[in-house]
Protein backbone atom coordinates (compact mmCIF):
# COMPACT_ATOMS: atom_id res chain seq x y z
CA UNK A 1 0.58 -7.58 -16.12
CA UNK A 2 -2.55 -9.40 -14.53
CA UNK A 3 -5.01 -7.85 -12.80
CA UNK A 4 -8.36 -8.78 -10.79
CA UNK A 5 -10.00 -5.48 -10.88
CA UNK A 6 -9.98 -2.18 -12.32
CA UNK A 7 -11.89 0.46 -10.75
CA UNK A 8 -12.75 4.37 -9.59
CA UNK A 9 -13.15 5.80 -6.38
CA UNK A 10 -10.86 8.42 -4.09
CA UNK A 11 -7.50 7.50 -3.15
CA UNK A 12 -8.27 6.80 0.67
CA UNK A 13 -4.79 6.91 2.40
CA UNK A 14 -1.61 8.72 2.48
CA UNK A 15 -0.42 12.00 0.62
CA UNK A 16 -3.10 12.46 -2.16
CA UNK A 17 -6.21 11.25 0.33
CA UNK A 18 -9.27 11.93 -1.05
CA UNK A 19 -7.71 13.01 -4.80
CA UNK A 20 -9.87 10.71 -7.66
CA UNK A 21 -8.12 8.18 -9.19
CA UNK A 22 -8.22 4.83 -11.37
CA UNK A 23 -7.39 2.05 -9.39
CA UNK A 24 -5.70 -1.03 -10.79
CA UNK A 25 -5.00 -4.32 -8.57
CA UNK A 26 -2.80 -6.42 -9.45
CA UNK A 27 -2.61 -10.40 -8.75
CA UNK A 28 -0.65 -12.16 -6.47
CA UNK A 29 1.49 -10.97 -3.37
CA UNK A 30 4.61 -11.84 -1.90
CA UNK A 31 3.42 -11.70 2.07
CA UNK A 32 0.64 -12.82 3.91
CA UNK A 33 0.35 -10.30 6.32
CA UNK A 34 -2.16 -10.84 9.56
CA UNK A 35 -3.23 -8.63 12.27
CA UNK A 36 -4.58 -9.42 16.20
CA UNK A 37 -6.97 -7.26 16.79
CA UNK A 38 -7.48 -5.63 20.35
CA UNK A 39 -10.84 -7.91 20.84
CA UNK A 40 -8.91 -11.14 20.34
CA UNK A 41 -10.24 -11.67 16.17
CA UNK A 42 -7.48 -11.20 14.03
CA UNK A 43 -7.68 -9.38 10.34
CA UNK A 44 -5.75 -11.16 7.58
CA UNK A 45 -4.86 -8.60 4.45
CA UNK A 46 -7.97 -6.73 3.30
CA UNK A 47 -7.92 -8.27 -0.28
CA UNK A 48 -7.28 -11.66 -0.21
CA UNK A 49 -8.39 -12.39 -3.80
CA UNK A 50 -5.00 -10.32 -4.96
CA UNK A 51 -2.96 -12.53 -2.14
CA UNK A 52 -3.73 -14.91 -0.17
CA UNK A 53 -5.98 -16.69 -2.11
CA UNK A 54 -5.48 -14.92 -5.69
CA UNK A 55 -8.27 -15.41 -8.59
CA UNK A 56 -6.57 -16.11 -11.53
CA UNK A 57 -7.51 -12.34 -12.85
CA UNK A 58 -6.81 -11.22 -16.73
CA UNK A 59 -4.20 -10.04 -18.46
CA UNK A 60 -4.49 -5.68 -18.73
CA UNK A 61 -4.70 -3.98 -21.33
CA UNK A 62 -3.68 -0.75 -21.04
CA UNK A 63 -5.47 0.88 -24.20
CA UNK A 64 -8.70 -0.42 -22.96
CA UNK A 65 -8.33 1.93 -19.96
CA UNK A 66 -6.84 4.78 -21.36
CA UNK A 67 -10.23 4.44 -23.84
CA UNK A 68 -12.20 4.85 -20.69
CA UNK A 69 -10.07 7.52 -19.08
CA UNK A 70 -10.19 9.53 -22.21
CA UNK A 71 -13.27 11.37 -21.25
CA UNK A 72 -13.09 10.97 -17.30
CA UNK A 73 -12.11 14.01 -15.46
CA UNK A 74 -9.39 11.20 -13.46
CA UNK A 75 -5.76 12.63 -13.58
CA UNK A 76 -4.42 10.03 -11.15
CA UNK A 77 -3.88 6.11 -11.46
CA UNK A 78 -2.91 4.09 -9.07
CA UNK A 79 -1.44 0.29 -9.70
CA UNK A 80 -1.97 -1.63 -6.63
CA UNK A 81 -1.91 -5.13 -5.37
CA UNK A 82 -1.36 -7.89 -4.20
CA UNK A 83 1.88 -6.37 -4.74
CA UNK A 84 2.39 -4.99 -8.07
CA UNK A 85 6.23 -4.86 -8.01
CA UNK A 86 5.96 -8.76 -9.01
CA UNK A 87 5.26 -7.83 -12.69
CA UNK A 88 7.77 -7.77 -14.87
CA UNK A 89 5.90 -5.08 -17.16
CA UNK A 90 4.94 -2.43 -14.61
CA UNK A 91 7.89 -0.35 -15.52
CA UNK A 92 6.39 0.12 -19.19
CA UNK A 93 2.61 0.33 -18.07
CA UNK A 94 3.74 2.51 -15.12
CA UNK A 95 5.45 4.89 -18.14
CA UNK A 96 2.88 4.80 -20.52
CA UNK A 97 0.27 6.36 -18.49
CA UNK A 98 2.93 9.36 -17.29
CA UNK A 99 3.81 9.60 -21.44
CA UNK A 100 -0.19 10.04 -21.46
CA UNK A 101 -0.35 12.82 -18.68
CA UNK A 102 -1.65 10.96 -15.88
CA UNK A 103 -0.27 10.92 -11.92
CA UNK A 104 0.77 7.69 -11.14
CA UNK A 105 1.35 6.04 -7.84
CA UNK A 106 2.85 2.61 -7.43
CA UNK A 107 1.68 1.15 -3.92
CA UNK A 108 4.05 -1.56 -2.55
CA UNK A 109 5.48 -3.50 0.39
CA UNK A 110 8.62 -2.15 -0.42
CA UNK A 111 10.18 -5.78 -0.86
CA UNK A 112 11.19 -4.82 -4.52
CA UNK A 113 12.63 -2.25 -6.31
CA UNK A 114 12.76 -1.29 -10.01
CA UNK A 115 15.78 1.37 -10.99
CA UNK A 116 13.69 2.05 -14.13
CA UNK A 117 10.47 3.86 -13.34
CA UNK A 118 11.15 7.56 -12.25
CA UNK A 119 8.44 8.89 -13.22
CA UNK A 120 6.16 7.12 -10.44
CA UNK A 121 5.37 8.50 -6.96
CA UNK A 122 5.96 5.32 -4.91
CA UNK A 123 3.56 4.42 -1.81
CA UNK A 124 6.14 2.26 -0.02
CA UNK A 125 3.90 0.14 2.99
CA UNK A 126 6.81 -1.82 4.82
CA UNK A 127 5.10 -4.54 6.88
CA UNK A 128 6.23 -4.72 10.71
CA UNK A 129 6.53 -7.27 13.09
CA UNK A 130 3.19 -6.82 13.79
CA UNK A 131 1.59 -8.33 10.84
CA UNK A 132 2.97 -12.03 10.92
CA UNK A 133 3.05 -12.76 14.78
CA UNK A 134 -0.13 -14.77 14.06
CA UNK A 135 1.14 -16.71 11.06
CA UNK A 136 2.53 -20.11 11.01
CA UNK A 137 3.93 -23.24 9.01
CA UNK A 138 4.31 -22.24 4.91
CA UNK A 139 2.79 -19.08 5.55
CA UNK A 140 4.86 -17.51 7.97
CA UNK A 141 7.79 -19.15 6.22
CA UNK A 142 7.44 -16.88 2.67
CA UNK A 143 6.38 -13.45 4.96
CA UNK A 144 9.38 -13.76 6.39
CA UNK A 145 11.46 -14.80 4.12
CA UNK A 146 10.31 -12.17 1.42
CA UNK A 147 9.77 -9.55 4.63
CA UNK A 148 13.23 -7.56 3.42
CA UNK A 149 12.21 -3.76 2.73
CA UNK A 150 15.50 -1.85 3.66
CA UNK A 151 17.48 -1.81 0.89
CA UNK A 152 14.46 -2.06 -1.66
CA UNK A 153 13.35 1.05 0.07
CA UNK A 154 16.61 3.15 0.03
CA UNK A 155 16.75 2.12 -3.65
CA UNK A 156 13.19 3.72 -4.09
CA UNK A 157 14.25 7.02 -2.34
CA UNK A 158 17.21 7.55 -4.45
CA UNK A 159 15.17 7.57 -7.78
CA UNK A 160 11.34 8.98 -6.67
CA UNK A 161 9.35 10.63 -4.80
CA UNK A 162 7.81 8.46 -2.43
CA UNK A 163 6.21 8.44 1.10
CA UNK A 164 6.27 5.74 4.40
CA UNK A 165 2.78 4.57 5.36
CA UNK A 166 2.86 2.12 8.06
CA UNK A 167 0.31 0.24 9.60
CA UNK A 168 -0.26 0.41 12.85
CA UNK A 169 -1.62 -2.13 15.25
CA UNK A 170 -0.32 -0.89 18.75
CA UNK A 171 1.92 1.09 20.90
CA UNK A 172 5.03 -1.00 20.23
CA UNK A 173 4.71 -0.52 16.75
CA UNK A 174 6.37 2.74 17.25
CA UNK A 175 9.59 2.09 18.87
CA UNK A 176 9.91 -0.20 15.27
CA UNK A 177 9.14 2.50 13.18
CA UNK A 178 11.84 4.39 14.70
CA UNK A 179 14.00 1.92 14.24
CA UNK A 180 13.27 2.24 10.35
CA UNK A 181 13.13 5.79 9.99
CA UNK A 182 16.62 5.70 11.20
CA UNK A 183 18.25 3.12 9.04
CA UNK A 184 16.89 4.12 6.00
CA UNK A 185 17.23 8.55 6.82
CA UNK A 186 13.69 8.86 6.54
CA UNK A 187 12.53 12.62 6.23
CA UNK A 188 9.67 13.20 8.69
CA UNK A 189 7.38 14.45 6.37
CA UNK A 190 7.40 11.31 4.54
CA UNK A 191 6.41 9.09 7.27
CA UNK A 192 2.41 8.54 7.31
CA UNK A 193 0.86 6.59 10.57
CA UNK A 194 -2.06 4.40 9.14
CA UNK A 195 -3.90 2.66 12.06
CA UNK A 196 -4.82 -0.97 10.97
CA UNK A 197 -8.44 -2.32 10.80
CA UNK A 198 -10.92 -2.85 8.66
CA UNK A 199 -14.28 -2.03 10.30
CA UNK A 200 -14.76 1.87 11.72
CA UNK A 201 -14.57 0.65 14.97
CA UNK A 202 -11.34 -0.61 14.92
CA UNK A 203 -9.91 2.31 13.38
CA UNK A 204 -11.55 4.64 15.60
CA UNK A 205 -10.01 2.44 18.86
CA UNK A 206 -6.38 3.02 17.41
CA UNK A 207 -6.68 6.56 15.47
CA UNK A 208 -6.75 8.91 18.96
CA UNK A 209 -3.85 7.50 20.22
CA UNK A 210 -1.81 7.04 16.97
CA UNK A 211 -2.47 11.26 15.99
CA UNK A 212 -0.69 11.57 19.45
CA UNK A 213 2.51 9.69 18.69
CA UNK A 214 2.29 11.32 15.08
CA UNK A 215 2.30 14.74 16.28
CA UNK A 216 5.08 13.75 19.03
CA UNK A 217 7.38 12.72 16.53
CA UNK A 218 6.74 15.29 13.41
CA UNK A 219 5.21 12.36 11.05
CA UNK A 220 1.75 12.46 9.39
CA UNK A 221 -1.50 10.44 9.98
CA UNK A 222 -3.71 8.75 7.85
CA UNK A 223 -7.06 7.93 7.89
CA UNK A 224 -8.61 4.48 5.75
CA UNK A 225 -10.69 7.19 4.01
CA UNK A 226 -12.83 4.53 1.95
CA UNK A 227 -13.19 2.33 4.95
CA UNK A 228 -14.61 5.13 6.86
CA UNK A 229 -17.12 6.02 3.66
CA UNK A 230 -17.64 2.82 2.20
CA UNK A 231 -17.11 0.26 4.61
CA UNK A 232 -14.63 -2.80 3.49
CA UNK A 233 -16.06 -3.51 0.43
CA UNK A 234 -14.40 -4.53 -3.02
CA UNK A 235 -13.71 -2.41 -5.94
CA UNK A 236 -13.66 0.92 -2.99
């Protein structure tokens, strides 16, 4: 599995927000996901040096980081991306920290599944309409290509537990997520509402209105927790 960065901070979205964890990215993503922004600027994925333009990383080593982790009050990991689903070994690294006693949360697109990790709580992001109507040429060609969370996601529900966090970038992202919820039998307490953004002001434009449609429809909200502490910084 290659990685670009291993690091510690508080999980900052979703479920366990705000719950310490050990953070591994992984390198290389299958979607190129961009945003318009309300102001006319646009906001292309937050780490581009795991996607769009991925650094060449290094390979992990897992007992390097449970060496680190042995005397760290951490209980949770979390194996990010890029999307992490691309290596072939998460399965086995995914285990090996559970066989050790740690939480660990796979965060993906939802694009691919693997029947052979149950022992993972799975952060499944699907990526809506709204994050490639500003792409073109090659780029828009693989999003959409590779864009196919349904069945990847049913597969994911069958096997662990999991939650929905979607990004959300305006009011007709809702009438989407809908759509969604109903084709894959989503429980309403799985579904988190994550507004998109990646300075405070953007998420504080979106986040009023999004708690509203959350609390209409029984689903959760989610704040960028880090974002709001640390700003969009790297290795936060």
């Amino acid at each position: 599995m290659r990685v670009v960065e291993e690091f510690i901070s508080i999980q900052g979205e979703g479920k366990y927000i705000g719950t310490p964890s050990y953070f591994i990215r992984t390198v290389g993503c299958n979607l190129r996901c961009v945003w318009k922004n309300d102001d006319g600027t646009v906001t292309a994925c937050d780490t581009p040096y795991a996607s769009f333009r991925p650094e060449k990383g290094y390979e992990f080593k897992i007992d390097k980081t449970l060496e680190k982790l042995v005397n760290s009050n951490i209980e949770h990991v979390v194996i990010t991306g890029g999307e992490p689903t691309l290596m072939s070994d998460l399965p086995k690294v995914a285990e090996e920290f559970y066989r050790k006693g740690y939480f660990v949360t796979v965060e993906t697109n939802g694009t691919k599944h693997y029947d052979n990790m149950p022992n993972a709580f799975i952060s499944i992001s699907p990526k809506l309409s709204n994050s490639y109507n500003q792409l073109s040429g090659n780029d828009y060609m693989i999003h959409v290509r590779n864009n196919m969370y349904h069945i990847p996601s049913m597969e994911w529900m069958r096997t662990n537990d999991y939650q929905f966090k979607f990004v959300v970038n305006s009011p007709e992202d809702i009438a989407e997520i809908e759509r969604v919820q109903t084709i894959l039998r989503i429980p309403n307490n799985k579904i988190y509402l994550m507004p998109q953004g990646v300075t405070n002001k953007q998420l504080r434009q979106k986040s009023v209105w999004i708690v509203d449609e959350a609390i209409k429809h029984g689903w959760n909200f989610t704040p960028r927790l880090h974002i709001n502490l640390f700003g969009n910084v790297r290795g936060k």
